[in-house]
C-alpha atoms as a PDB file:
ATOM      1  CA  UNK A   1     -84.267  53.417 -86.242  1.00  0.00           C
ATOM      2  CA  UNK A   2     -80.815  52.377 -86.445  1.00  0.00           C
ATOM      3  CA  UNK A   3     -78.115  53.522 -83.766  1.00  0.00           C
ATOM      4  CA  UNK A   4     -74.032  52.873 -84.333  1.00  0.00           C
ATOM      5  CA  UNK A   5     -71.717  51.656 -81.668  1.00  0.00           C
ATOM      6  CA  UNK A   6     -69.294  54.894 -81.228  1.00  0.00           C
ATOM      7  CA  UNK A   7     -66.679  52.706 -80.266  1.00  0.00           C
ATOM      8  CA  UNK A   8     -66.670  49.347 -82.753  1.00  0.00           C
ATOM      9  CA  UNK A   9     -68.875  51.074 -85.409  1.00  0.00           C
ATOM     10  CA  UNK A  10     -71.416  48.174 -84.907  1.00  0.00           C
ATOM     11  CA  UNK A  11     -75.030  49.222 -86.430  1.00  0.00           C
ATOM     12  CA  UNK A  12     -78.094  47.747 -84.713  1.00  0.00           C
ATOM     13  CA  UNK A  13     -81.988  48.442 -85.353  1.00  0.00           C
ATOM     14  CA  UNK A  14     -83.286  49.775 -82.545  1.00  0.00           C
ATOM     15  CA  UNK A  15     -87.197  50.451 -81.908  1.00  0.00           C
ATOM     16  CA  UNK A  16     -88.210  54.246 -80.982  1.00  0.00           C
ATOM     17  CA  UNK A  17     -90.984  53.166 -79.070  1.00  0.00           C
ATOM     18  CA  UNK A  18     -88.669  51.797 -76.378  1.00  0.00           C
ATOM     19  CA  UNK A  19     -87.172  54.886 -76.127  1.00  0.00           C
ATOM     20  CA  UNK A  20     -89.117  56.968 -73.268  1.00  0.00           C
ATOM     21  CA  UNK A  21     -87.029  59.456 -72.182  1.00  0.00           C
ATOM     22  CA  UNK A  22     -85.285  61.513 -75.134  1.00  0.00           C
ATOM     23  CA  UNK A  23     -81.983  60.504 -74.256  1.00  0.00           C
ATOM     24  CA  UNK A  24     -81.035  57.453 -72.805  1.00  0.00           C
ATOM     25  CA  UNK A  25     -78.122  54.850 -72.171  1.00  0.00           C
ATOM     26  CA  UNK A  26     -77.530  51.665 -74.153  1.00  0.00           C
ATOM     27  CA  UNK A  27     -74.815  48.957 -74.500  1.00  0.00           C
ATOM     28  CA  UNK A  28     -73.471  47.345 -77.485  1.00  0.00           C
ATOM     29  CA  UNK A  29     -73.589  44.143 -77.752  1.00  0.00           C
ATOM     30  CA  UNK A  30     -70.451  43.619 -79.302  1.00  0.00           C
ATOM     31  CA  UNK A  31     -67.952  45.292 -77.310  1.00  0.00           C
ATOM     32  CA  UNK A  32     -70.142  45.965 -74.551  1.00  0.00           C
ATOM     33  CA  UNK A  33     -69.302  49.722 -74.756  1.00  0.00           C
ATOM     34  CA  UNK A  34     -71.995  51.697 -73.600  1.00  0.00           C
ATOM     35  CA  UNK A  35     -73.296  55.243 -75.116  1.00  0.00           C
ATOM     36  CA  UNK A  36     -76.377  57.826 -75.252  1.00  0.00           C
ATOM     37  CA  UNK A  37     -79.288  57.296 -77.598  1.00  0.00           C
ATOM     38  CA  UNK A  38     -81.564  59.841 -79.099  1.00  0.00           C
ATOM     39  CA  UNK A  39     -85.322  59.393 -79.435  1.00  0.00           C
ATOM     40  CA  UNK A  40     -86.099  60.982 -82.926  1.00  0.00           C
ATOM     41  CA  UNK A  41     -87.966  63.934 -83.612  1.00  0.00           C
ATOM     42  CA  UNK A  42     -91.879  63.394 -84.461  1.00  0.00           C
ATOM     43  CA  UNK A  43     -92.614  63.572 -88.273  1.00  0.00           C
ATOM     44  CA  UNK A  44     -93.931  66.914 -89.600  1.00  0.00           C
ATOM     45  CA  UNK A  45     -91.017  68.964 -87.307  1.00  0.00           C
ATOM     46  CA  UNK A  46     -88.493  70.319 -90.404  1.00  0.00           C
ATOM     47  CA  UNK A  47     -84.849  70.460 -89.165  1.00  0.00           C
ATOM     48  CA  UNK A  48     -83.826  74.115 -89.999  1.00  0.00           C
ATOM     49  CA  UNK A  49     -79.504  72.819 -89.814  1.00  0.00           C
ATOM     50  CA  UNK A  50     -77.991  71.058 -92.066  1.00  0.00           C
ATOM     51  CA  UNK A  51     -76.366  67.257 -90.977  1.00  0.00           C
ATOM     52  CA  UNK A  52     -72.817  67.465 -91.465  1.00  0.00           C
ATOM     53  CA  UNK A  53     -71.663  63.890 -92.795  1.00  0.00           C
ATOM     54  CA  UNK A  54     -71.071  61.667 -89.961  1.00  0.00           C
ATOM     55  CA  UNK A  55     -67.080  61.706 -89.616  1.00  0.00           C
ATOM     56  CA  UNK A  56     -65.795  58.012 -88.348  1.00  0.00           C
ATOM     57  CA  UNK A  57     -63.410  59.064 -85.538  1.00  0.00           C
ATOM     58  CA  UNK A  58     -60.785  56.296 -84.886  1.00  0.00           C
ATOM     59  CA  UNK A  59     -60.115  54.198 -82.217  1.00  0.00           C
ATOM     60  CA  UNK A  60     -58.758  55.634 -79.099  1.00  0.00           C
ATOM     61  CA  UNK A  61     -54.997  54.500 -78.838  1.00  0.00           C
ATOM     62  CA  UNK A  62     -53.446  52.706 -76.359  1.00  0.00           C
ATOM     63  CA  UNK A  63     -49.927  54.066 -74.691  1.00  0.00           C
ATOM     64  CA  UNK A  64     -49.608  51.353 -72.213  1.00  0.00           C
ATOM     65  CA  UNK A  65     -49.431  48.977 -75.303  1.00  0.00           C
ATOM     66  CA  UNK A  66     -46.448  51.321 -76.666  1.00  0.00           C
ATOM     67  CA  UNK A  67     -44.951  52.212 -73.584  1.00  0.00           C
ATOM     68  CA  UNK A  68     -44.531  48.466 -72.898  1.00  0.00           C
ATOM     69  CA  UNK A  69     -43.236  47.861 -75.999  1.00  0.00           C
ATOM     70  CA  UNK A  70     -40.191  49.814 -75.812  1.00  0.00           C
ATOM     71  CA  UNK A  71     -39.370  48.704 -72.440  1.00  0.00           C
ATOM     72  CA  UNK A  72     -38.940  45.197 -73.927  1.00  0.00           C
ATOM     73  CA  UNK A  73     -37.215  46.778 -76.715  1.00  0.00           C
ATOM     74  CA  UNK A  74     -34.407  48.926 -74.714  1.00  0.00           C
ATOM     75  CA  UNK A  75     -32.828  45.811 -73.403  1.00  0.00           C
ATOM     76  CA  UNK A  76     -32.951  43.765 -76.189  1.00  0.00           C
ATOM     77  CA  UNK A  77     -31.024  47.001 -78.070  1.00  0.00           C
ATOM     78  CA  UNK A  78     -28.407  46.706 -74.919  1.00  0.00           C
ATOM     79  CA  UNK A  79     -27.319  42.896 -75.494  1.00  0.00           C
ATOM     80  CA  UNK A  80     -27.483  43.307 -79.314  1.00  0.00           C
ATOM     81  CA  UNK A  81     -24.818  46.409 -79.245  1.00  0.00           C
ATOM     82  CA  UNK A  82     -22.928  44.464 -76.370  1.00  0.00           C
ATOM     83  CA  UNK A  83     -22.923  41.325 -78.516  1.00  0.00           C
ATOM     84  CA  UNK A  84     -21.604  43.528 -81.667  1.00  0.00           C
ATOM     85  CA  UNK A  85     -19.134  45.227 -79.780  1.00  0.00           C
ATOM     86  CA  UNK A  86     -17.951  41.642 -78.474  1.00  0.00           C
ATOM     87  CA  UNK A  87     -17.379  40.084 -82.228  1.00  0.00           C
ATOM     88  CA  UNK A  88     -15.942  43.024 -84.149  1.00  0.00           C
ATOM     89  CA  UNK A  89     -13.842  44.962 -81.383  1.00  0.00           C
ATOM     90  CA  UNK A  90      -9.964  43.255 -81.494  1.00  0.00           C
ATOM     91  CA  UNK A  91      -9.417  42.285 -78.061  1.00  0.00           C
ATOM     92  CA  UNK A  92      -5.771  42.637 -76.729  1.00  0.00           C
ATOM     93  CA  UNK A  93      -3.794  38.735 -76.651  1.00  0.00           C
ATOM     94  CA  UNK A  94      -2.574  38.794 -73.480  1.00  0.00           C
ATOM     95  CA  UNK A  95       1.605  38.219 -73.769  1.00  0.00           C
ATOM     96  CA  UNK A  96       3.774  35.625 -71.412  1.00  0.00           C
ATOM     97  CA  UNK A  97       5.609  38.184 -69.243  1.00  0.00           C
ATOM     98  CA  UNK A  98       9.393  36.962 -68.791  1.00  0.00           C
ATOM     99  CA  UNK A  99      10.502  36.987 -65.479  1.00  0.00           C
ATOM    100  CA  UNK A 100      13.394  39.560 -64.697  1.00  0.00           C
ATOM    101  CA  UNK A 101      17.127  37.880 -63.680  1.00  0.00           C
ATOM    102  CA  UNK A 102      19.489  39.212 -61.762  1.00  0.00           C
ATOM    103  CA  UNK A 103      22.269  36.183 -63.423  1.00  0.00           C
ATOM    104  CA  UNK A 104      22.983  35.023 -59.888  1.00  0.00           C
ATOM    105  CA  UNK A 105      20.189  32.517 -59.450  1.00  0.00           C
ATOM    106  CA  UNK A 106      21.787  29.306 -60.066  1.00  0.00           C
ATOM    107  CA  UNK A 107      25.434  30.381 -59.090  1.00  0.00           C
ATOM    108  CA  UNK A 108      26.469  29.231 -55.225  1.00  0.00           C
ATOM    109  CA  UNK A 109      29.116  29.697 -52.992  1.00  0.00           C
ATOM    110  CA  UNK A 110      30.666  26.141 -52.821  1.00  0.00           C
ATOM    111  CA  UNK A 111      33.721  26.877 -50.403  1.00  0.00           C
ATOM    112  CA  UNK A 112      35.370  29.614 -48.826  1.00  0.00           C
ATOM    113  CA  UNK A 113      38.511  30.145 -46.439  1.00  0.00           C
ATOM    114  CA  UNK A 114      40.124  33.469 -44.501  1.00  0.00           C
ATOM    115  CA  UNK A 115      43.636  33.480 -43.720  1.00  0.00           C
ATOM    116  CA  UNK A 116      46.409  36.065 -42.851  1.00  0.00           C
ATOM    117  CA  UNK A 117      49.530  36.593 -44.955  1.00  0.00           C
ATOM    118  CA  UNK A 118      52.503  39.193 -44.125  1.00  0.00           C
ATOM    119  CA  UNK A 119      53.183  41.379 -48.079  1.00  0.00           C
ATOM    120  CA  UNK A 120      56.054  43.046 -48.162  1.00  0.00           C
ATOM    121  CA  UNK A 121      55.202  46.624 -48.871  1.00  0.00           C
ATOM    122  CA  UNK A 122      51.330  46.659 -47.259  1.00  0.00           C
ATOM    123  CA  UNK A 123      52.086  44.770 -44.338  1.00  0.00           C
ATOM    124  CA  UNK A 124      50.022  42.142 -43.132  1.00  0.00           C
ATOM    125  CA  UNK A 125      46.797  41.038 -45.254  1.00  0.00           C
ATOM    126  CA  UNK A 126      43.388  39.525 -44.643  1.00  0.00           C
ATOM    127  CA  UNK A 127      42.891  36.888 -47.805  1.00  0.00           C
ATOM    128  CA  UNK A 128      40.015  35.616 -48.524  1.00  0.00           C
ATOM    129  CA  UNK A 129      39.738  32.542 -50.933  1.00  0.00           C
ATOM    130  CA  UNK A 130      37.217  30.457 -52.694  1.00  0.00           C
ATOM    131  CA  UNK A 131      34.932  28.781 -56.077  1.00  0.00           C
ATOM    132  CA  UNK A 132      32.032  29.720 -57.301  1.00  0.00           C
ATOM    133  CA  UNK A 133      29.685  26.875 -58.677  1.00  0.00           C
ATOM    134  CA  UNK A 134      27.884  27.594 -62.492  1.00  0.00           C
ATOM    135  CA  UNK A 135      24.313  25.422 -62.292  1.00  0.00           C
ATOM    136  CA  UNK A 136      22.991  27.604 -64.976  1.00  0.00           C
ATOM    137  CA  UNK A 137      22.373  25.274 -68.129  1.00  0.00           C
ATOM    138  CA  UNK A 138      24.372  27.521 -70.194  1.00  0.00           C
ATOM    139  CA  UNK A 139      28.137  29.266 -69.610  1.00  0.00           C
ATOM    140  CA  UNK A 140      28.157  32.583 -67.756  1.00  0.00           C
ATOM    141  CA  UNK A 141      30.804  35.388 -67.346  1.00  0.00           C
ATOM    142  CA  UNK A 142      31.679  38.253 -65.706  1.00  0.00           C
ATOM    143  CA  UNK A 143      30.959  36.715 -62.006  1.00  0.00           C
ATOM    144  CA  UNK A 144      30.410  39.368 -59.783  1.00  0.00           C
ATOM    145  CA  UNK A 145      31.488  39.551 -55.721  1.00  0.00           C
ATOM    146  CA  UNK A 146      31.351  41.330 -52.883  1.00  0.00           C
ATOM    147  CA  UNK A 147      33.349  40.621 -49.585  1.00  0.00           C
ATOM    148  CA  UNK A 148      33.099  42.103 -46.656  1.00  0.00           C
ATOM    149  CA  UNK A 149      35.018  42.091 -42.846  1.00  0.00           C
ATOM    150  CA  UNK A 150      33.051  42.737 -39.918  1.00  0.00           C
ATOM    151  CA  UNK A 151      33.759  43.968 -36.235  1.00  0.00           C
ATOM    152  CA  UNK A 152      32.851  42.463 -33.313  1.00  0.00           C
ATOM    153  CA  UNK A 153      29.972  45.139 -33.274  1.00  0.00           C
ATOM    154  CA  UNK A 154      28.180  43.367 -36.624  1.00  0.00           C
ATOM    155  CA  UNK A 155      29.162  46.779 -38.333  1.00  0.00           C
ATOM    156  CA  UNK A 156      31.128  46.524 -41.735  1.00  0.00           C
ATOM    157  CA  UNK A 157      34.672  47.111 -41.614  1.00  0.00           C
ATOM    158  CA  UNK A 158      36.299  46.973 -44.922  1.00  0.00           C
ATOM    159  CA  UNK A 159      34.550  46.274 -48.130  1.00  0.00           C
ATOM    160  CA  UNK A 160      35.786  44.811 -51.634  1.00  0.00           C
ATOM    161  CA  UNK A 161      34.227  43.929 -54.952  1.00  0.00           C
ATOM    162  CA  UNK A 162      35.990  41.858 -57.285  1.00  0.00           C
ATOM    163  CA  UNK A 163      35.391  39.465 -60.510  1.00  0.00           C
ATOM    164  CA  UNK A 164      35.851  35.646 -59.658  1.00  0.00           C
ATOM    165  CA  UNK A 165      38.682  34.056 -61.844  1.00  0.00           C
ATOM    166  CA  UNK A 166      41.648  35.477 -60.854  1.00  0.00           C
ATOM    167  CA  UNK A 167      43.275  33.190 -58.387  1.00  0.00           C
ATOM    168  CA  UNK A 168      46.409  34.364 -56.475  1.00  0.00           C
ATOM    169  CA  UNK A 169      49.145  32.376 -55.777  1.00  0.00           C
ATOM    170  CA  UNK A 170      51.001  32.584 -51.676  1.00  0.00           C
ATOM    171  CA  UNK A 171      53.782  34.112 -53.346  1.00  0.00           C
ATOM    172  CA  UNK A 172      52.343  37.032 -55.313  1.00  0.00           C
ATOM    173  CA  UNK A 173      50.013  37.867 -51.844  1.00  0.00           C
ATOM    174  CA  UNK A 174      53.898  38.206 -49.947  1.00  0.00           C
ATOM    175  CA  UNK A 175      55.492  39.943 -53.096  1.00  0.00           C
ATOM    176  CA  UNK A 176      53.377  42.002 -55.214  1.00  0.00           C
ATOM    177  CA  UNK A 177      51.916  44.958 -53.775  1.00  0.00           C
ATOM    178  CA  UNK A 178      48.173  45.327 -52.871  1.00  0.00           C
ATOM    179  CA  UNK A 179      47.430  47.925 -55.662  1.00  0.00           C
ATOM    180  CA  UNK A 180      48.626  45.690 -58.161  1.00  0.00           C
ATOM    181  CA  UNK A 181      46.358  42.632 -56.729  1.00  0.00           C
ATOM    182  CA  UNK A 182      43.476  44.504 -56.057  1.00  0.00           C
ATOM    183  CA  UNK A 183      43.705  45.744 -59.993  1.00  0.00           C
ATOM    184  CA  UNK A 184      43.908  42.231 -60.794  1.00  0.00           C
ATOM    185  CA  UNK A 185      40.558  41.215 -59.098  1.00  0.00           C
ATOM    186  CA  UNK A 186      38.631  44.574 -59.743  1.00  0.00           C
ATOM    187  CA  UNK A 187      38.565  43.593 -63.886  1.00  0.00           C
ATOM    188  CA  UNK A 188      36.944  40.741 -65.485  1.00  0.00           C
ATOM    189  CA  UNK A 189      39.722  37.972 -65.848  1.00  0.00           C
ATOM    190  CA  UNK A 190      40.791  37.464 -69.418  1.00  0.00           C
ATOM    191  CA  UNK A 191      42.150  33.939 -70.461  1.00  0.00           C
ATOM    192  CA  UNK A 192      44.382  33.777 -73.546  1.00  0.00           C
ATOM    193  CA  UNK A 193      43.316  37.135 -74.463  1.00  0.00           C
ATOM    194  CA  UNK A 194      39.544  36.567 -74.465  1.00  0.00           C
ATOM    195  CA  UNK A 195      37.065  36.791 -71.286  1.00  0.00           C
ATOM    196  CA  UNK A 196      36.844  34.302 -69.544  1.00  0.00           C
ATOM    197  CA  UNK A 197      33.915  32.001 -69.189  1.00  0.00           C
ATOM    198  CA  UNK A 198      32.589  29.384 -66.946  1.00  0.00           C
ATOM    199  CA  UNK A 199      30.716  26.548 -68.526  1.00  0.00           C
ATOM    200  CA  UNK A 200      27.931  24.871 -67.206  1.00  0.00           C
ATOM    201  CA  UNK A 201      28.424  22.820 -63.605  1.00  0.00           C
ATOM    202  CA  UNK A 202      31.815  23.938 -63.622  1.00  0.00           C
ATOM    203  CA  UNK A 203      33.269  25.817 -60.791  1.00  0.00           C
ATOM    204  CA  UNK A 204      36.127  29.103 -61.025  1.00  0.00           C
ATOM    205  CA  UNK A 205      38.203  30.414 -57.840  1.00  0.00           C
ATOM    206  CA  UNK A 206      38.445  33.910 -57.056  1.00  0.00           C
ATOM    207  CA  UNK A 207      41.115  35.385 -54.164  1.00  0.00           C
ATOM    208  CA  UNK A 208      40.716  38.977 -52.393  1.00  0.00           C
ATOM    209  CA  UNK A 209      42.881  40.304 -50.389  1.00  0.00           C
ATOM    210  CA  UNK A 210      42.411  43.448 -47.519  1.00  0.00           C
ATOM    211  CA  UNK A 211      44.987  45.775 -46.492  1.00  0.00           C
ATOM    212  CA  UNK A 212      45.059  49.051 -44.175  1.00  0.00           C
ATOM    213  CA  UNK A 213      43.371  46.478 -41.165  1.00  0.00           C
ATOM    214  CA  UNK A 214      41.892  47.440 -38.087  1.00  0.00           C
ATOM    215  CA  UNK A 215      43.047  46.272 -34.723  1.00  0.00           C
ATOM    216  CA  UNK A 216      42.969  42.665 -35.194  1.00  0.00           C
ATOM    217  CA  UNK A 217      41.009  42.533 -32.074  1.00  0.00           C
ATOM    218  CA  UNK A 218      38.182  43.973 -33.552  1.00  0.00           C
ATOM    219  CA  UNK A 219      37.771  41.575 -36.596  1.00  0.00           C
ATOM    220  CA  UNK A 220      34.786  38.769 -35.632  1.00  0.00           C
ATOM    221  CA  UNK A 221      34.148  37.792 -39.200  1.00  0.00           C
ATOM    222  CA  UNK A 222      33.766  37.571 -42.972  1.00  0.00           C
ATOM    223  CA  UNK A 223      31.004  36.998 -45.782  1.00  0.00           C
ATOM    224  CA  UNK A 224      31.109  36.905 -49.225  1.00  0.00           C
ATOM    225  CA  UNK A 225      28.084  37.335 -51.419  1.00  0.00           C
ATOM    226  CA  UNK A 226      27.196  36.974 -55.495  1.00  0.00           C
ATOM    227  CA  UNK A 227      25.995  40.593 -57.192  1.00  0.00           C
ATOM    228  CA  UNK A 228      25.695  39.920 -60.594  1.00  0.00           C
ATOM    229  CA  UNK A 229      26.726  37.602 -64.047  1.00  0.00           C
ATOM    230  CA  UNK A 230      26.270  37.466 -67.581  1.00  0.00           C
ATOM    231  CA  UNK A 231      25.459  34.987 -69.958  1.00  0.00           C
ATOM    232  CA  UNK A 232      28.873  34.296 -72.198  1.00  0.00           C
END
């Protein structure tokens, strides 16, 4: 008789007589898969049914296989987009930022001097007198100041701010009175009827006077400090 391997399909011929039980257990050869075995029916029995034609079922399918498969292939996926996404996506060029100036970096204080003068109409004055250095590369204008008196406390006084430039003479301090000087100082100084600049390493006086003083007692100091410039 001959007996098919329900898993490979593998046909072997197969001797009845070794059959004695009518069903029994038998392994394939081939792929070692083991199934149930008929003994046939003694001759001279007629089957009554009707065979259907033997229908080949197919292999059993394996999801590990599959399953396995696409957990190799999500990752792959992930660097493939991020790899896309990395050559065709414009990035942003990062831009030199430019450092903020305040046009008082490379200007200094080279001397100063306080001294008291009697005016004629505001009485006696606190002057204060000095230069201011340019080390910028390039001239500047428009210089800036601030002075300031102090009490013997530390606590601010009187407080001016005034454009370097403008330097006044002994004689206007004792003639001209204090509104008119303090309008001279409080406007950038003009110099044959243009602004005037300071060029590069040079240096440009400046003179501020104070009026209305406390008791002179009281006065301990001065300072005088740079606010501000522009590039001429």
């Amino acid at each position: 008789m001959i007996v098919q391997c329900e898993q490979c399909q593998k046909q072997f011929k197969l001797n009845p007589d070794l059959l004695k039980r009518p069903t029994v257990k038998v392994r394939c050869s081939n792929c070692q898969n083991v199934f149930s075995v008929s003994r046939p029916e003694p001759a001279g029995v007629v089957e009554t049914a009707l065979t259907s034609p033997e229908v080949k079922s197919p292999p059993p399918t394996r999801p590990t296989s599959r399953r396995r498969m696409l957990f190799l292939l999500i990752p792959l996926l992930v660097i493939a987009g991020g790899l896309a996404l990395w050559l065709y996506v414009p990035w942003p060029v990062p831009t030199k930022t430019v450092p903020k100036t305040t046009g008082i970096e490379q200007l200094h204080l080279v001397k100063s001097r306080g001294f008291f003068i009697d005016n004629k109409q505001a009485g006696q004055l606190f002057v204060i007198q000095g230069r201011v250095r340019n080390d910028f590369p390039v001239p500047r204008r428009w210089i800036h100041l601030r002075a300031k008196l102090y009490t013997t406390d530390g606590q601010t006084a009187r407080q001016l701010d005034f454009f370097a430039g403008t330097m006044l003479s002994d004689q206007q301090l004792q003639n001209v009175p204090l509104e008119e000087l303090l309008g001279l100082i409080q406007r950038p100084p003009v110099k044959q009827d243009r602004v005037q600049t300071i060029a590069a390493r040079e240096e440009v006086t400046f003179t501020v006077p104070f009026g209305d003083l406390p008791e002179l007692t009281e006065l301990s100091d001065y300072s005088v400090e740079i606010l501000a410039s522009q590039p001429a």
